[in-house]
C-alpha atoms as a PDB file:
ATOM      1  CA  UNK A   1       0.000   0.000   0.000  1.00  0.00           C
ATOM      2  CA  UNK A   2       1.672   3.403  -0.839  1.00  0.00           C
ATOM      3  CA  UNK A   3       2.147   5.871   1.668  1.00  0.00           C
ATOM      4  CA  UNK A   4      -0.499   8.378   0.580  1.00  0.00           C
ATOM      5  CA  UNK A   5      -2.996   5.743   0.445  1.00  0.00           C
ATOM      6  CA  UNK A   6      -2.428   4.682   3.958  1.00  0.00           C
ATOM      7  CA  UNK A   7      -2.292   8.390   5.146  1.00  0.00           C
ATOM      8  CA  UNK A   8      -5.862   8.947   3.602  1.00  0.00           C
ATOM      9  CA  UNK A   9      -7.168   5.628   5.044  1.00  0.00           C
ATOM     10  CA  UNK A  10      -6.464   6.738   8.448  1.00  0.00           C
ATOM     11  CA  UNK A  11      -7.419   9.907   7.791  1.00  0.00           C
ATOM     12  CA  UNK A  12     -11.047   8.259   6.535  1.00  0.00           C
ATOM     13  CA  UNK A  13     -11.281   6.064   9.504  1.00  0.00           C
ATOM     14  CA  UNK A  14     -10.868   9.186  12.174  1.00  0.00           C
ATOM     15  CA  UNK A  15     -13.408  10.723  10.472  1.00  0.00           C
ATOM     16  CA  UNK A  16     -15.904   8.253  10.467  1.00  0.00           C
ATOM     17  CA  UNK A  17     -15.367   8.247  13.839  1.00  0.00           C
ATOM     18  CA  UNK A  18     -15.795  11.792  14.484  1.00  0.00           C
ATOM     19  CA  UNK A  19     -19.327  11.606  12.836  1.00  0.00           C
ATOM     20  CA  UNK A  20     -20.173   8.303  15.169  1.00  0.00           C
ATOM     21  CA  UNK A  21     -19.155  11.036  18.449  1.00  0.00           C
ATOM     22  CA  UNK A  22     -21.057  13.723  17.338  1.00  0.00           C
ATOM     23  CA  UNK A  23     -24.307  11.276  17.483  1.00  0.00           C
ATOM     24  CA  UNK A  24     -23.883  10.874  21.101  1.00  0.00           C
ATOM     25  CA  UNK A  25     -24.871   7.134  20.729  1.00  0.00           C
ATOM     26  CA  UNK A  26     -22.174   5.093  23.291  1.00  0.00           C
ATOM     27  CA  UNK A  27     -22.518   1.757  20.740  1.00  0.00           C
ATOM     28  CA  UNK A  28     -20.716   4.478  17.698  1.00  0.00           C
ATOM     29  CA  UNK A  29     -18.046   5.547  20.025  1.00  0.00           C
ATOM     30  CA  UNK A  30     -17.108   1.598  20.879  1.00  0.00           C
ATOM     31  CA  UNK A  31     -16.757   1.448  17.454  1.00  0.00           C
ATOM     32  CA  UNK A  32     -14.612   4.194  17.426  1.00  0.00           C
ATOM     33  CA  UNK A  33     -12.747   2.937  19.917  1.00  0.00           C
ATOM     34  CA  UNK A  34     -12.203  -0.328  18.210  1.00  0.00           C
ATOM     35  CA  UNK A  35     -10.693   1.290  14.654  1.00  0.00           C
ATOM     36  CA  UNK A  36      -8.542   2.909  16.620  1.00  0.00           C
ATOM     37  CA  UNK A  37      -7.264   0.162  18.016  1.00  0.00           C
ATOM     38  CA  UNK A  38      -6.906  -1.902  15.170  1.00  0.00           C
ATOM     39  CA  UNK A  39      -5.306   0.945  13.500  1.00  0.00           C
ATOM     40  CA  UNK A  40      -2.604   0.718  16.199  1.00  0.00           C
ATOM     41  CA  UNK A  41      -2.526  -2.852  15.741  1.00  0.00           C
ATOM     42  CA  UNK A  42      -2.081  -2.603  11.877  1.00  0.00           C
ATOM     43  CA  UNK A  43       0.354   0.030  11.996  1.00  0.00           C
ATOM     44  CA  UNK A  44       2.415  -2.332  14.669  1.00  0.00           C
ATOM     45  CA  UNK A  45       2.255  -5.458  12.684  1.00  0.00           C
ATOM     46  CA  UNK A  46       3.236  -3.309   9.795  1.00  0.00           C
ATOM     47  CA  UNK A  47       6.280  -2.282  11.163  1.00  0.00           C
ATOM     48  CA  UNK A  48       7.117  -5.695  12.103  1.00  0.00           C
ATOM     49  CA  UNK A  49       6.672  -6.532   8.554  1.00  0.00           C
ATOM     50  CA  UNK A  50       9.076  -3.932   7.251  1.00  0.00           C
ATOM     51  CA  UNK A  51      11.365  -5.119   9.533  1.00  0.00           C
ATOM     52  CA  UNK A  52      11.576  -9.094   8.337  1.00  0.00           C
ATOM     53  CA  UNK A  53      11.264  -7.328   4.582  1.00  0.00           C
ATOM     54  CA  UNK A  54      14.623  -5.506   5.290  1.00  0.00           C
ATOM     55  CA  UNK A  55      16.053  -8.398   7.784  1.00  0.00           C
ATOM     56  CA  UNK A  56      15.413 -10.488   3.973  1.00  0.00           C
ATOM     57  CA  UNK A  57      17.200  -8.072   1.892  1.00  0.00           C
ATOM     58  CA  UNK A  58      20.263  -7.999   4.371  1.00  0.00           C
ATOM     59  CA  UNK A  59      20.622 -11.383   5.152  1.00  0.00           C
ATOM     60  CA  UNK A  60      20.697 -12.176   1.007  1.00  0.00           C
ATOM     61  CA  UNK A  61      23.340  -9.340   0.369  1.00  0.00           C
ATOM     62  CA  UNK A  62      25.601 -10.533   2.914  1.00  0.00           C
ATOM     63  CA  UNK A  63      25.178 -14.658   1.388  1.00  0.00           C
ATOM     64  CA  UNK A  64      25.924 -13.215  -1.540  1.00  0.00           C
ATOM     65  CA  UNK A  65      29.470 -10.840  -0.491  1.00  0.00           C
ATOM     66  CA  UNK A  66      30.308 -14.170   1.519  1.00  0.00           C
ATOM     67  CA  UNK A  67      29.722 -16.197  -1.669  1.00  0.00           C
ATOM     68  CA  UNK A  68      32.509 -13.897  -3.254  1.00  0.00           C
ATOM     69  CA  UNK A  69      34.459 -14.267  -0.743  1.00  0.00           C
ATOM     70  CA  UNK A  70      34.173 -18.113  -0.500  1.00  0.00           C
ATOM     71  CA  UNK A  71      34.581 -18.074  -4.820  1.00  0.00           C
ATOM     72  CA  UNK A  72      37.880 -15.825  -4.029  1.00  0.00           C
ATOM     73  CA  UNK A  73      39.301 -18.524  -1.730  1.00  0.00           C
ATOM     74  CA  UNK A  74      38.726 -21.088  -4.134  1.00  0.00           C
ATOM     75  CA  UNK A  75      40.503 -19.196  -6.867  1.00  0.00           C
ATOM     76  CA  UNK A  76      43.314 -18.710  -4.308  1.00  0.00           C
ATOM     77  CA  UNK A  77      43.293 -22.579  -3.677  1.00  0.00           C
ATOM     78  CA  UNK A  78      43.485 -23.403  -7.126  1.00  0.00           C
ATOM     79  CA  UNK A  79      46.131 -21.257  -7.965  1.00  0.00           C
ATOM     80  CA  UNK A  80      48.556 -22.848  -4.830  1.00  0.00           C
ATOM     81  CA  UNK A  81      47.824 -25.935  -6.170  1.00  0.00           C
ATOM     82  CA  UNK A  82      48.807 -25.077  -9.633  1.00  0.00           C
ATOM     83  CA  UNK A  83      51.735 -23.574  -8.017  1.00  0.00           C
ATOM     84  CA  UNK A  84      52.336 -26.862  -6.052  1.00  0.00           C
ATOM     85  CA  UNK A  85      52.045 -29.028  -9.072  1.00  0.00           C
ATOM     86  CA  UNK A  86      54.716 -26.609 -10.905  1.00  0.00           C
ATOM     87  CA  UNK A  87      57.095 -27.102  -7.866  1.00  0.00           C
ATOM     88  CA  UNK A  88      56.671 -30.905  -7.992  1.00  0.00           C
ATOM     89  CA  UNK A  89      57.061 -31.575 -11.773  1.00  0.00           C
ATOM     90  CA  UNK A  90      60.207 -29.232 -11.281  1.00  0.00           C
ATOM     91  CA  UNK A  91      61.320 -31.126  -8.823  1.00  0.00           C
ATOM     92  CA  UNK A  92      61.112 -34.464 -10.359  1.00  0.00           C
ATOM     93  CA  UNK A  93      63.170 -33.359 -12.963  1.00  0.00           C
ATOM     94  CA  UNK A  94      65.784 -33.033 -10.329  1.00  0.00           C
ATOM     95  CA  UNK A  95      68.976 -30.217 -10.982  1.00  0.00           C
ATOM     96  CA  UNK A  96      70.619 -28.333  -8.182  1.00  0.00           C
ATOM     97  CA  UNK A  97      67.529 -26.511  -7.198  1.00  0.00           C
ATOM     98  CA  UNK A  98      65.313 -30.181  -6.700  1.00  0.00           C
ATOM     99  CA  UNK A  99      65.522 -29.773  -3.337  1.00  0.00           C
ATOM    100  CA  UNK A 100      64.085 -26.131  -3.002  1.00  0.00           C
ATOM    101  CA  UNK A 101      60.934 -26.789  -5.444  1.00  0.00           C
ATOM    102  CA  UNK A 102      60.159 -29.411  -3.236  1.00  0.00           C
ATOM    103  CA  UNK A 103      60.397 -27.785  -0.087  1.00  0.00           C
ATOM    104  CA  UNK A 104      58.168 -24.846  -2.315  1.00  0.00           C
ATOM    105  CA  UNK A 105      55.566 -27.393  -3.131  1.00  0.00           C
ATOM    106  CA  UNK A 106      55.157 -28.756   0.551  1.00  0.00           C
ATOM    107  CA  UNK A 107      55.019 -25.035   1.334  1.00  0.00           C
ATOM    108  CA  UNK A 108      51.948 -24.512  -1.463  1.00  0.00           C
ATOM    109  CA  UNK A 109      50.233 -27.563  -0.235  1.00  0.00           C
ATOM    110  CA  UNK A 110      50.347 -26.803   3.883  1.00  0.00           C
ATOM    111  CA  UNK A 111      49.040 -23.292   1.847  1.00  0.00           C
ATOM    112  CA  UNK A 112      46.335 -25.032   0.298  1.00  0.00           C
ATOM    113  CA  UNK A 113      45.181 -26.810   3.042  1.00  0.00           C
ATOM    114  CA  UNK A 114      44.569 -23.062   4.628  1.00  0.00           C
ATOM    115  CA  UNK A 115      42.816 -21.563   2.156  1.00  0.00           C
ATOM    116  CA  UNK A 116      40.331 -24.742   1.955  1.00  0.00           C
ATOM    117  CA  UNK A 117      39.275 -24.054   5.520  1.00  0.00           C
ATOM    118  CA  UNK A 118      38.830 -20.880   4.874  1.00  0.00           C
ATOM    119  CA  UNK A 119      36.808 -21.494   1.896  1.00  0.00           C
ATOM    120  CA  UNK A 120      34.831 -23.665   3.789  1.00  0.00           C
ATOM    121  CA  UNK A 121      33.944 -21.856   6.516  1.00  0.00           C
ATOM    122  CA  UNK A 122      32.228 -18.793   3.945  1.00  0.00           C
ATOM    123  CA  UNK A 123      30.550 -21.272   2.643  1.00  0.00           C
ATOM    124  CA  UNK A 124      28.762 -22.528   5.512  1.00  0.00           C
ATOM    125  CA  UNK A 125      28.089 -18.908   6.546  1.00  0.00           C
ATOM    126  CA  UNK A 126      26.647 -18.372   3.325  1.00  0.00           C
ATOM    127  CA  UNK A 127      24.175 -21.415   3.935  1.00  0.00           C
ATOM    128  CA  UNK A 128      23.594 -19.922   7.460  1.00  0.00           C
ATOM    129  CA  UNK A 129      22.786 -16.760   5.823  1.00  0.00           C
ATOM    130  CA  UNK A 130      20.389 -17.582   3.081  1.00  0.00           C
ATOM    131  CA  UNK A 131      18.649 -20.181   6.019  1.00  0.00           C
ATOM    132  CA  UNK A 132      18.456 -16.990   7.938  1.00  0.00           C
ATOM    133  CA  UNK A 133      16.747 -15.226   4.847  1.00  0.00           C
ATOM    134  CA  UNK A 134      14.181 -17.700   4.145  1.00  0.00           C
ATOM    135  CA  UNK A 135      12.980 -17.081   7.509  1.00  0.00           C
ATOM    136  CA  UNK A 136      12.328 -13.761   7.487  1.00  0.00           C
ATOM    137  CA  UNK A 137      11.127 -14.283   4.156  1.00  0.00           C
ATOM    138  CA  UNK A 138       8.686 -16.433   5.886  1.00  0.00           C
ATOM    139  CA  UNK A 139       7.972 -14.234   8.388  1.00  0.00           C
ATOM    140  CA  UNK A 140       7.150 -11.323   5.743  1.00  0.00           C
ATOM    141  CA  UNK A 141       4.560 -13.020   4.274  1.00  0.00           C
ATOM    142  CA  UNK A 142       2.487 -14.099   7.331  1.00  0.00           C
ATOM    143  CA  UNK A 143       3.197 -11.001   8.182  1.00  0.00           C
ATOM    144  CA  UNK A 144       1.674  -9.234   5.071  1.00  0.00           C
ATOM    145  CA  UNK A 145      -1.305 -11.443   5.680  1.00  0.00           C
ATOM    146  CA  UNK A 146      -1.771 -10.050   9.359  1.00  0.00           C
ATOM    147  CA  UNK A 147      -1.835  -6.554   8.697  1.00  0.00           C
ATOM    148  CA  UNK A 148      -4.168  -7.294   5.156  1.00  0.00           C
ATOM    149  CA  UNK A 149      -6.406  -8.763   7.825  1.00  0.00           C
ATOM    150  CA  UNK A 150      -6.415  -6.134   9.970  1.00  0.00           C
ATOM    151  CA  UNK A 151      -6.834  -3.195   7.455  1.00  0.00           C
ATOM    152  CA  UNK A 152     -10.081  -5.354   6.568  1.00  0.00           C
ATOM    153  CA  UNK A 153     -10.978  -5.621  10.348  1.00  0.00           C
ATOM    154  CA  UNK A 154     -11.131  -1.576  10.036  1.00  0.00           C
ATOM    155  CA  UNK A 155     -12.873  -1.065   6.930  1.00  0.00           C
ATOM    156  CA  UNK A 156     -15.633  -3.767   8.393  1.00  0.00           C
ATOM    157  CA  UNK A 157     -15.945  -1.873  11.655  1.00  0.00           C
ATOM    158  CA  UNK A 158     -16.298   1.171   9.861  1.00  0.00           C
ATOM    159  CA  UNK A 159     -19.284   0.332   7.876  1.00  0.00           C
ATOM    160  CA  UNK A 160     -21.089  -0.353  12.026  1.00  0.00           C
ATOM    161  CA  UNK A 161     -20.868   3.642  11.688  1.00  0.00           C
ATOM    162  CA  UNK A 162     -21.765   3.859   8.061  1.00  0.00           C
ATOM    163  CA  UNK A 163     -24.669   1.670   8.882  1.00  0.00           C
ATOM    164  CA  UNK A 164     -25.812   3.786  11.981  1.00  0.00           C
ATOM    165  CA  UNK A 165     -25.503   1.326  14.873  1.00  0.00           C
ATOM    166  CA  UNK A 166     -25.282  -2.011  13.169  1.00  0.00           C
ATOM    167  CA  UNK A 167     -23.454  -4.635  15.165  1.00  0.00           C
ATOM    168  CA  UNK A 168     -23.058  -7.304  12.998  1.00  0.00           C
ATOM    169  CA  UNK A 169     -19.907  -5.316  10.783  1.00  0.00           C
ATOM    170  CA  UNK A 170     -18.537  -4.318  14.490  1.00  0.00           C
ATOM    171  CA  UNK A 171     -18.469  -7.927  15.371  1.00  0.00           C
ATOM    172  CA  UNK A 172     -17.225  -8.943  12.260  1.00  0.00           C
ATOM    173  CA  UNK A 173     -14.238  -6.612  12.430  1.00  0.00           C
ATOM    174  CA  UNK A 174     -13.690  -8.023  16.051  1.00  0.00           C
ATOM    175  CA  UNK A 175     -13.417 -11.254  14.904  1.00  0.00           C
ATOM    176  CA  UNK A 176     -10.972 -10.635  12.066  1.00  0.00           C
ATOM    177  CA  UNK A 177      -8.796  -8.375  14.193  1.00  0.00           C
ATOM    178  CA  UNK A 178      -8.250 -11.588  16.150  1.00  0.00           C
ATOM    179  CA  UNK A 179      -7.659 -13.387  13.374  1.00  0.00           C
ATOM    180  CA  UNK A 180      -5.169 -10.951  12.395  1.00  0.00           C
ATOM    181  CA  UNK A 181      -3.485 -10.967  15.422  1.00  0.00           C
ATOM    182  CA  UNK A 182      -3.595 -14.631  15.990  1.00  0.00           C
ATOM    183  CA  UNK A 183      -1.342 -14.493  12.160  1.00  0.00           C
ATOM    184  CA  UNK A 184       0.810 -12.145  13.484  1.00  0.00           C
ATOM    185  CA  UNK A 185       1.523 -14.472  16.600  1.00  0.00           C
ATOM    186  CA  UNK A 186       2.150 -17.247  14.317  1.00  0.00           C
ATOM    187  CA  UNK A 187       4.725 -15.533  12.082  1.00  0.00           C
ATOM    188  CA  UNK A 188       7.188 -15.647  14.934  1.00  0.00           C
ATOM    189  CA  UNK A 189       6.821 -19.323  16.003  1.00  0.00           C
END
């Protein structure tokens, strides 16, 4: 929902409920009572969802820098082992310097050996990272459902003061502001 359109929503609902206090009739003013309230409720589970939305983004930008940095140790691994091999076919072929290229290849291998570690441990943390994402991904979209559920919960208890007194929207609304909240709950178990 853009900004604007939430702005004049709100801006709808307080004045529906402005009319329902200038009637003097306590049932209206409940029902004011009650949009507010799941206004505040919306606008909480909202923020929630905004939050999980960003928590997403971040946790799939940092998988990805750790994915370059997991593809840069392998490059690095490859290259000491090409370096390693060099070492070793130069030291087969034996010569005065035999004994350094091997002492150059053990070097590139213990090197290696390193840099695979290292390489493994980004990628794990980019596992732990994307795992991380799907669940706020998760989260988002129960989330999104909650507050949907809630803006509906207003717009149904508004039409109790559209409809002069009518209890059945009122109840209505209470029952799917529940619902909504119930959603929320469940996003975050």
């Amino acid at each position: 929902m853009a900004m604007e359109d939430a702005t004049q929503e709100h801006l709808e609902n307080a004045e529906h409920a402005e009319h329902a206090a200038h009637e003097g009739n306590p049932f209206l003013t409940t029902v004011s009572v009650t949009i507010a309230v799941l206004a505040v409720m919306a606008a909480t589970v909202g923020s929630f969802e905004s939050l999980e939305t960003a928590d997403t983004i971040n946790d799939k930008s940092e998988a990805a820098y750790l994915q370059n940095k997991a593809s840069d140790q392998w490059s690095f691994f490859q290259a000491k082992s090409i370096k390693k091999n060099s070492y070793e076919i130069a030291a087969a072929m034996g010569g005065p310097a035999a004994a350094q290229f091997q002492a150059d290849a053990k070097r590139n291998e213990a090197d290696s050996a390193d840099i695979q570690v290292k390489a493994q441990d980004y990628e794990k943390q980019v596992d732990e990272k994307l795992r991380d994402s799907d669940a706020h991904a998760k989260r988002h979209h129960i989330l999104t459902f909650a507050v949907t559920v809630l803006h509906i919960s207003i717009a149904v208890a508004t039409l109790s003061i559209i409809m002069h007194g009518k209890r059945w929207p009122w109840i209505g609304s209470l029952v799917l502001g529940a619902l909504g909240l119930v959603a929320a709950g469940f996003a975050y178990i």
